[in-house]
Protein backbone atom coordinates (compact mmCIF):
# COMPACT_ATOMS: atom_id res chain seq x y z
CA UNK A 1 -36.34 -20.34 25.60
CA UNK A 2 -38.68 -22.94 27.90
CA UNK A 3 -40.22 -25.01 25.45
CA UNK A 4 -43.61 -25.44 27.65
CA UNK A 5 -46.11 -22.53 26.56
CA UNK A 6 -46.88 -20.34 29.42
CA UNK A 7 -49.91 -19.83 27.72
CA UNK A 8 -52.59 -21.96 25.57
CA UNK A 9 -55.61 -20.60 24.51
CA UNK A 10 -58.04 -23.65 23.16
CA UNK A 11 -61.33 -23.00 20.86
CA UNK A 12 -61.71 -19.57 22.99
CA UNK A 13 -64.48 -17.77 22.23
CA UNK A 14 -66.44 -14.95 23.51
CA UNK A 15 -69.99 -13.82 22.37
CA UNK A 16 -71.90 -10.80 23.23
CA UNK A 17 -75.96 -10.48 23.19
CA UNK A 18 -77.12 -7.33 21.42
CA UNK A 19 -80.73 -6.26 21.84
CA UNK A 20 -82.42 -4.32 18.93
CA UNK A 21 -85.54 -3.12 18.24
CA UNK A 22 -87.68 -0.17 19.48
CA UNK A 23 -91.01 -1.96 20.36
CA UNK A 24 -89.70 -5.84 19.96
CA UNK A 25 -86.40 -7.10 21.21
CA UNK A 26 -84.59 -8.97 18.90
CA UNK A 27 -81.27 -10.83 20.40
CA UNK A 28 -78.86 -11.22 18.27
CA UNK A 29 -75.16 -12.89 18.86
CA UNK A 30 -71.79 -10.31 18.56
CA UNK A 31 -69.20 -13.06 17.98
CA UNK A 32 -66.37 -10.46 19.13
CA UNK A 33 -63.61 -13.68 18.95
CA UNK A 34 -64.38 -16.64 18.02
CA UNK A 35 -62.87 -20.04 18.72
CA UNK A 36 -59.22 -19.05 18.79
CA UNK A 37 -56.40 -21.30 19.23
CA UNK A 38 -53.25 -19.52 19.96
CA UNK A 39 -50.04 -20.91 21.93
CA UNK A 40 -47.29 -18.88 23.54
CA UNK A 41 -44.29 -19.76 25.04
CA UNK A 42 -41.80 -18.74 27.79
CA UNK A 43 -39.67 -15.10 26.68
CA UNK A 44 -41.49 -15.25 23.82
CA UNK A 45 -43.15 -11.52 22.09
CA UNK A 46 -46.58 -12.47 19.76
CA UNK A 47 -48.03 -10.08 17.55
CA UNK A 48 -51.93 -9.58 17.40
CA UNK A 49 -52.73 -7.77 14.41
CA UNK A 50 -56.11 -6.75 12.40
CA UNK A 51 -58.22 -4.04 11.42
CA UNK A 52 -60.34 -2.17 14.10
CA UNK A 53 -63.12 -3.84 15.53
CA UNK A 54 -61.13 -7.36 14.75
CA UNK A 55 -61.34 -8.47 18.03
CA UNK A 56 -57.75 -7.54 19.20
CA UNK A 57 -58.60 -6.06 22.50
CA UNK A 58 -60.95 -8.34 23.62
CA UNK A 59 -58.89 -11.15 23.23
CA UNK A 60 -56.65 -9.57 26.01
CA UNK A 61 -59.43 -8.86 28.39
CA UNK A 62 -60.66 -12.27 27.64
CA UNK A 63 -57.07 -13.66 28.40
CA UNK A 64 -56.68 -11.46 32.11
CA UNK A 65 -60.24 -12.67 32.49
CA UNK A 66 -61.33 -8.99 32.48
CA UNK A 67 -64.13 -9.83 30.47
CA UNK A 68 -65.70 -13.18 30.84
CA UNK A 69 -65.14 -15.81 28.57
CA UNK A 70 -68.34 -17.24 26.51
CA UNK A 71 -66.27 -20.94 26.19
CA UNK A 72 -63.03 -22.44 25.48
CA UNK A 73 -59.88 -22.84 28.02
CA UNK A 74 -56.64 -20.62 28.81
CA UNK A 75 -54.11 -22.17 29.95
CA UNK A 76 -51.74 -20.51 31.92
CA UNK A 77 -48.52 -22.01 33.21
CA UNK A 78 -50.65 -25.85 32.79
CA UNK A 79 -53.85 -24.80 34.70
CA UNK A 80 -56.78 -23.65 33.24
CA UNK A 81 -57.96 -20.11 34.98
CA UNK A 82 -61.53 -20.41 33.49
CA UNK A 83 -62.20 -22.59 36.49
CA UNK A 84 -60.71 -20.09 38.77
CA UNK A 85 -63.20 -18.83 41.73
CA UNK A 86 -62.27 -14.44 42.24
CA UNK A 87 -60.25 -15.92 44.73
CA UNK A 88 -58.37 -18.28 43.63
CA UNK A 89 -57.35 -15.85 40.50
CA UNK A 90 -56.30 -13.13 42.70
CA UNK A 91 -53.14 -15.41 43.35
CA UNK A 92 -52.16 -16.17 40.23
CA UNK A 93 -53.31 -12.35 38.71
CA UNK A 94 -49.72 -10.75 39.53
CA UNK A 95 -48.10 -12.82 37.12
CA UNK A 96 -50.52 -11.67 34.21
CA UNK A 97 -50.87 -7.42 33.37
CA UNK A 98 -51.43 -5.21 31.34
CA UNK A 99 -50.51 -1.73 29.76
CA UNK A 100 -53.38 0.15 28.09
CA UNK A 101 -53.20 2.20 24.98
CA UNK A 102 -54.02 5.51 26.77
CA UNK A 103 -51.95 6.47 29.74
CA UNK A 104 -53.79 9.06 30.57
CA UNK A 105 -57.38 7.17 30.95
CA UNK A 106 -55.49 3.90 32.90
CA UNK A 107 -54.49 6.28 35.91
CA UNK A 108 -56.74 7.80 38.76
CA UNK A 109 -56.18 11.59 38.39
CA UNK A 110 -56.77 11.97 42.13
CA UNK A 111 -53.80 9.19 43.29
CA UNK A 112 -50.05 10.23 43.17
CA UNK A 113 -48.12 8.31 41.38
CA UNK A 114 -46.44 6.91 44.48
CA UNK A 115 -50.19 5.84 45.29
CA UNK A 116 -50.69 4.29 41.53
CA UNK A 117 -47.36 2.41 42.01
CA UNK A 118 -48.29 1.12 45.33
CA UNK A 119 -51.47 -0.25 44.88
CA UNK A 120 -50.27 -3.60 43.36
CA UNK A 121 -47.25 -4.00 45.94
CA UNK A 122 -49.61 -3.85 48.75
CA UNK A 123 -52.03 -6.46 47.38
CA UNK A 124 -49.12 -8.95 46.03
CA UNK A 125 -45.65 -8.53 48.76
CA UNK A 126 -45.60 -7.46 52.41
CA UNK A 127 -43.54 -4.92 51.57
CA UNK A 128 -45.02 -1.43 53.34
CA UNK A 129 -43.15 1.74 54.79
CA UNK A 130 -39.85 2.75 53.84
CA UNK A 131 -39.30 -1.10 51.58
CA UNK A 132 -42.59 -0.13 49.76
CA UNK A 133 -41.37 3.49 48.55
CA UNK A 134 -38.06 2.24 48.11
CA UNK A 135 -39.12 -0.21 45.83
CA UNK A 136 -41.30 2.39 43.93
CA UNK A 137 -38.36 4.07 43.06
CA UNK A 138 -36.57 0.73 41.88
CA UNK A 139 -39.43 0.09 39.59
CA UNK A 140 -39.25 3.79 38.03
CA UNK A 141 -35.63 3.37 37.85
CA UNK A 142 -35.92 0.51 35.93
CA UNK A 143 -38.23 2.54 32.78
CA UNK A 144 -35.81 5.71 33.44
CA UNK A 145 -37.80 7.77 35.54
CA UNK A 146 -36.48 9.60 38.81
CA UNK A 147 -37.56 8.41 42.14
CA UNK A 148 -38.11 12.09 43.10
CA UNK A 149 -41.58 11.81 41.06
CA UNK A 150 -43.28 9.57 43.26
CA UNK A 151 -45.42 12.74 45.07
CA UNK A 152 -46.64 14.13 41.63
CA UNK A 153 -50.24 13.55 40.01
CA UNK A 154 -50.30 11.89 36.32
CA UNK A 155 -51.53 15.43 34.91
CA UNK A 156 -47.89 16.73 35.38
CA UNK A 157 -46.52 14.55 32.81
CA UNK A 158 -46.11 13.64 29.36
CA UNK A 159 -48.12 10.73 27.52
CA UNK A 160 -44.51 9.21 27.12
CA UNK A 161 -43.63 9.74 30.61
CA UNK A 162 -47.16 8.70 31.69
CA UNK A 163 -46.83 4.78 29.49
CA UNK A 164 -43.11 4.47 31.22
CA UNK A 165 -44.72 4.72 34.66
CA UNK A 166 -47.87 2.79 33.52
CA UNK A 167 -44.90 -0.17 32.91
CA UNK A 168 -43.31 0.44 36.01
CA UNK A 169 -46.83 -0.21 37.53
CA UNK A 170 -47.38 -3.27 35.36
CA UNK A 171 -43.99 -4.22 36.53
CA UNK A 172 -45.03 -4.21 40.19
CA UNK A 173 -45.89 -7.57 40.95
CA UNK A 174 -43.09 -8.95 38.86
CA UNK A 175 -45.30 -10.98 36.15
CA UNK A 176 -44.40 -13.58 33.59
CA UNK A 177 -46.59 -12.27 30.90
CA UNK A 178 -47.61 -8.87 29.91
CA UNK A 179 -50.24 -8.12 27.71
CA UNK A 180 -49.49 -4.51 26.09
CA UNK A 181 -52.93 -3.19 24.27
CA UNK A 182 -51.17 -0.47 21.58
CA UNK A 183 -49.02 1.07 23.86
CA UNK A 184 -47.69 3.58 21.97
CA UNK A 185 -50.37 4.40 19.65
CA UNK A 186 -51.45 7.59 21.84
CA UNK A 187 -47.77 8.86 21.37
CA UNK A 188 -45.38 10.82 18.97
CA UNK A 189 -43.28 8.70 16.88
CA UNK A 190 -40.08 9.48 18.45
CA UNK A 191 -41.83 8.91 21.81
CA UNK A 192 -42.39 5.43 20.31
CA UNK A 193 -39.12 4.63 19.93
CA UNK A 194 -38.01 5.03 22.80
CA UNK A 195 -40.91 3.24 24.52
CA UNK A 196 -40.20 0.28 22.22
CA UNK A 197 -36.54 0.04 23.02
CA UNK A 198 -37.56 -0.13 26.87
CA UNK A 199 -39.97 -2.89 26.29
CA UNK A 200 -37.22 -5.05 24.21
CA UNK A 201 -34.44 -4.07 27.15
CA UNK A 202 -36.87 -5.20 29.69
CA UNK A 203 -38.19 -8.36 28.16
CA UNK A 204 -34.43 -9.44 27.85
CA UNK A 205 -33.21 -8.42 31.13
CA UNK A 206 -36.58 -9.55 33.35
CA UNK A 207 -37.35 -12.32 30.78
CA UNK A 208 -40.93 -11.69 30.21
CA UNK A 209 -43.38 -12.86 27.67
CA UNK A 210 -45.36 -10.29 25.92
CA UNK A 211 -48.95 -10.31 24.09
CA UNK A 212 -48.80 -7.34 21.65
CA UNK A 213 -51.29 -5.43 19.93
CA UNK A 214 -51.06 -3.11 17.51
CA UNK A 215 -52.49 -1.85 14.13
CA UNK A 216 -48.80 -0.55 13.73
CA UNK A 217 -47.19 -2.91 11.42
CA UNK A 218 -43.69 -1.50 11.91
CA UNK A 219 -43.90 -1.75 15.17
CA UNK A 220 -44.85 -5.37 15.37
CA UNK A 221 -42.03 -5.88 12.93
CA UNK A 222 -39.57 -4.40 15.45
CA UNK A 223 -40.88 -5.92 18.55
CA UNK A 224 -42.83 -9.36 17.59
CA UNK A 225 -41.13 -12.91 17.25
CA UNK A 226 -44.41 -14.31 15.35
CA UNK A 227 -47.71 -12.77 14.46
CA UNK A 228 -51.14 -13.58 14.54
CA UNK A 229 -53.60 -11.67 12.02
CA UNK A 230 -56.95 -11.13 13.20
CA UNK A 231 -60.30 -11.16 11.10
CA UNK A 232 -63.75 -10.75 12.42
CA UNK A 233 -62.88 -12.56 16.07
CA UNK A 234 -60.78 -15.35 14.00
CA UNK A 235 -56.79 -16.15 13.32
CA UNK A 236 -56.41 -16.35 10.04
CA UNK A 237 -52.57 -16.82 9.46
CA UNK A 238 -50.30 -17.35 12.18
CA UNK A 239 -46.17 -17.29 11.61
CA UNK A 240 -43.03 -16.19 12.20
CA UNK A 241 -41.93 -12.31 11.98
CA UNK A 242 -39.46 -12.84 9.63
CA UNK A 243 -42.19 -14.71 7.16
CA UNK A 244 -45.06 -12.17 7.71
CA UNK A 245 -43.05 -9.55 6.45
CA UNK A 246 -40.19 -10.97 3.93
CA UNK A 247 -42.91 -11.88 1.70
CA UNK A 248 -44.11 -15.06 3.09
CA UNK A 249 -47.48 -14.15 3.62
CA UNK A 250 -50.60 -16.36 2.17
CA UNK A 251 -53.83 -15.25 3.05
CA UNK A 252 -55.09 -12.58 0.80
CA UNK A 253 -56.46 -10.51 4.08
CA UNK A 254 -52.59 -10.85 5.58
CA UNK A 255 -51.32 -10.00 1.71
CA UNK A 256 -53.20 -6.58 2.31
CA UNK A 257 -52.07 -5.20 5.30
CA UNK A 258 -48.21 -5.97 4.44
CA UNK A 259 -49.27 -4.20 1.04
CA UNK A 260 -50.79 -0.85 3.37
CA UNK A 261 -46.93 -0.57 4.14
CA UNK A 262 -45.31 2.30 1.79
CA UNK A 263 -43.84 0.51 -0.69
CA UNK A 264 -40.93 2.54 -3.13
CA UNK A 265 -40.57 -0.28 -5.88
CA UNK A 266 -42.66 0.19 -8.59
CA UNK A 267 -42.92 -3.71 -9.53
CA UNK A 268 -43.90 -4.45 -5.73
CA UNK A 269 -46.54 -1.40 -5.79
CA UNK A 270 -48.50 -2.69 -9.34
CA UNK A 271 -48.62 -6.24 -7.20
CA UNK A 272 -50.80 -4.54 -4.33
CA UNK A 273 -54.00 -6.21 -3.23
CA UNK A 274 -56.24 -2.91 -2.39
CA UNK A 275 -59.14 -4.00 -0.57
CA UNK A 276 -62.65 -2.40 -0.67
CA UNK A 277 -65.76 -2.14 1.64
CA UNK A 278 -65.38 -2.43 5.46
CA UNK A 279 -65.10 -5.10 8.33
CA UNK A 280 -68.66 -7.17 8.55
CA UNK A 281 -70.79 -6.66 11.15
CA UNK A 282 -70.27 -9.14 13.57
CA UNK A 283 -73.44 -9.54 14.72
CA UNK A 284 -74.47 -10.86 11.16
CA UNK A 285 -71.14 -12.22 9.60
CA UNK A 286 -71.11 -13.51 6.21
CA UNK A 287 -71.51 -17.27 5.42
CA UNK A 288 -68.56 -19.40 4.55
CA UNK A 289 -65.12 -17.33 4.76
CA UNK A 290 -66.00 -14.53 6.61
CA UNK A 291 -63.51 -12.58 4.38
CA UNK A 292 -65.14 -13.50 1.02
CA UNK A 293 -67.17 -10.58 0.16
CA UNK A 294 -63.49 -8.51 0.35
CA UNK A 295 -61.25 -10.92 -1.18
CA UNK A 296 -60.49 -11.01 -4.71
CA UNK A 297 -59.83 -14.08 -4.67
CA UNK A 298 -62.52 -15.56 -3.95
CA UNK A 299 -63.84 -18.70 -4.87
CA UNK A 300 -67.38 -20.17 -4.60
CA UNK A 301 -66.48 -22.55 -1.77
CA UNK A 302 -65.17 -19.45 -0.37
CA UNK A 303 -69.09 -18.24 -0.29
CA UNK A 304 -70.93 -21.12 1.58
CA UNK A 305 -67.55 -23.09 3.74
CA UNK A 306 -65.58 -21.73 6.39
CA UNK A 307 -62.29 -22.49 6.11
CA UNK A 308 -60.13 -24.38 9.05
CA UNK A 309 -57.28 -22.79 10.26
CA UNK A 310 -54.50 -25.57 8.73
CA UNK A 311 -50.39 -25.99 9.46
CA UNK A 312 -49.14 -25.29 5.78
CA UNK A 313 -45.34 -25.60 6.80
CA UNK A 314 -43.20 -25.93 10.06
CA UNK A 315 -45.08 -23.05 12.40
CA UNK A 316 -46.98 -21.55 9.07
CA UNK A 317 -50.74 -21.71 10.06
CA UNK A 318 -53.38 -20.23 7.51
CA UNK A 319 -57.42 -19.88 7.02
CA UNK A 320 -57.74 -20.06 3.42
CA UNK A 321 -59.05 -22.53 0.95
CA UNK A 322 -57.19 -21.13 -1.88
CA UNK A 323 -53.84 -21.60 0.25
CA UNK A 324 -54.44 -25.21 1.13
CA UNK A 325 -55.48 -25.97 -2.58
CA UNK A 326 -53.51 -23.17 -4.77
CA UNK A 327 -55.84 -21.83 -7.74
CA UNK A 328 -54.57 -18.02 -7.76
């Protein structure tokens, strides 16, 4: 693995303005992510993870610069793209895509798929004619789909089918880094399997790096080399796969979701943390940890500081006050 990241994201945050009121407007600030520091490196697969409304798919928007950035840098391959002019990114964009949780929703009923495919050859190679449509069919080949398909519309198809040919169009411009927004979500579990398989086979043979989100833990489990949990726009534990879930977890939010897991052993089950009440709303987040008024843990400090996110071991990176000094 290429020990330079191909990707550094540094104090990235991005803040949206919400106006309320009916006869006076009142502003107030959505911090939908919120100064996150995140590094990724070459062939590598990182897990976002984190209850709806976390912040998980605006991170990747922010990251392809489909949504503006409020401040921060991302660094891709050593240059920062904030800076970028339209222009300039339009160069650099066919390394970086994406696959979308709905298959259906991310095609344009009225373009075959030969058209969908297409679209991103034409605007990144000089490929046209009979080298474009023959390397359509390469790139279906490639996610196990027959060439003969190329004339059909997406409403023909399957929402499995649909998410392979969504890759093959992702696949296109022959990126570096994909960012896959819970790709298999929308489909049946068996469906997911085999979606899942094709994104390991494909990462290994085209040596890609993946960004993947999911509220699936399994599935993170099975894909992921290290995951990043997401709470109310922050990281707040950041580690290997193998720690996450073997136990090795240490923020009381990241203690949770491995406990929402089916768990057969009775000993394990008595141990559970169950949380109560819902996310904060972001537009008025609590003071000090923004988790505080869920944990069970919690601590005054817990009520008026913030907590830094803090290496506790090797790669082991956790938001907690109670981790960093141990009184539970």
């Amino acid at each position: 693995m290429d020990q330079k990241p191909i990707l550094e994201l540094r104090d990235l945050s991005k803040y949206f303005i919400s106006n309320r009121g009916l006869f006076t407007r009142t502003e107030k600030k959505v911090r939908a992510i919120d100064h996150i520091n995140l590094t990724i490196h070459h062939q590598e697969a990182i897990g976002i993870v984190g209850e709806s409304g976390c912040g998980k798919t605006t991170l990747a928007r922010v990251i392809l610069k489909l949504t503006p950035s409020t401040s921060g840098q991302i660094i891709f391959e050593g240059e920062d793209i904030v800076l970028l002019s339209s222009r300039e990114l339009h160069s650099r964009r066919r390394n970086m895509q994406i696959v979308f949780q709905n298959p259906y929703s991310s095609f344009d009923p009225r373009f075959s798929i030969l058209r969908a495919i297409s679209e991103p050859l034409i605007r990144n190679t000089t490929l046209r004619g009979k080298d474009l449509i023959q390397r359509a069919q390469e790139l279906l080949d490639q996610v196990d789909m027959p060439g003969e398909i190329l004339y059909r519309y997406p409403h023909e198809f399957s929402g499995g089918q649909l998410q392979r040919i969504a890759i093959a169009r992702a696949l296109a411009p022959t990126p570096k880094f994909i960012v896959l927004d819970e790709p298999t979500s929308a489909l049946d579990v068996s469906i997911q399997a085999q979606i899942l398989n094709l994104l390991k086979s494909l990462q290994n043979n085209l040596k890609l790096t993946y960004l993947f989100i999911s509220h699936d833990l399994s599935v993170i489990q099975y894909i992921c080399d290290r995951v990043a949990v997401m709470y109310l726009g922050k990281i707040v534990e950041y580690s290997t796969t193998e720690t996450i879930f073997n136990g090795g977890a240490l923020h009381p939010y990241t203690k949770a979701l491995m406990f929402s897991i089916p768990i057969m052993d009775m000993k394990l089950r008595q141990k559970r943390i169950i949380l109560t009440g819902n996310v904060p709303d972001p537009a008025n987040p609590p003071s000090g940890c923004s988790f505080h008024p869920r944990c069970p843990f919690a601590k005054e400090i817990c009520t008026h500081e913030g907590p830094e996110l803090r290496v506790i071991s090797g790669g082991h990176l956790v938001a907690c006050h109670l981790v960093i000094s141990p009184s539970w």
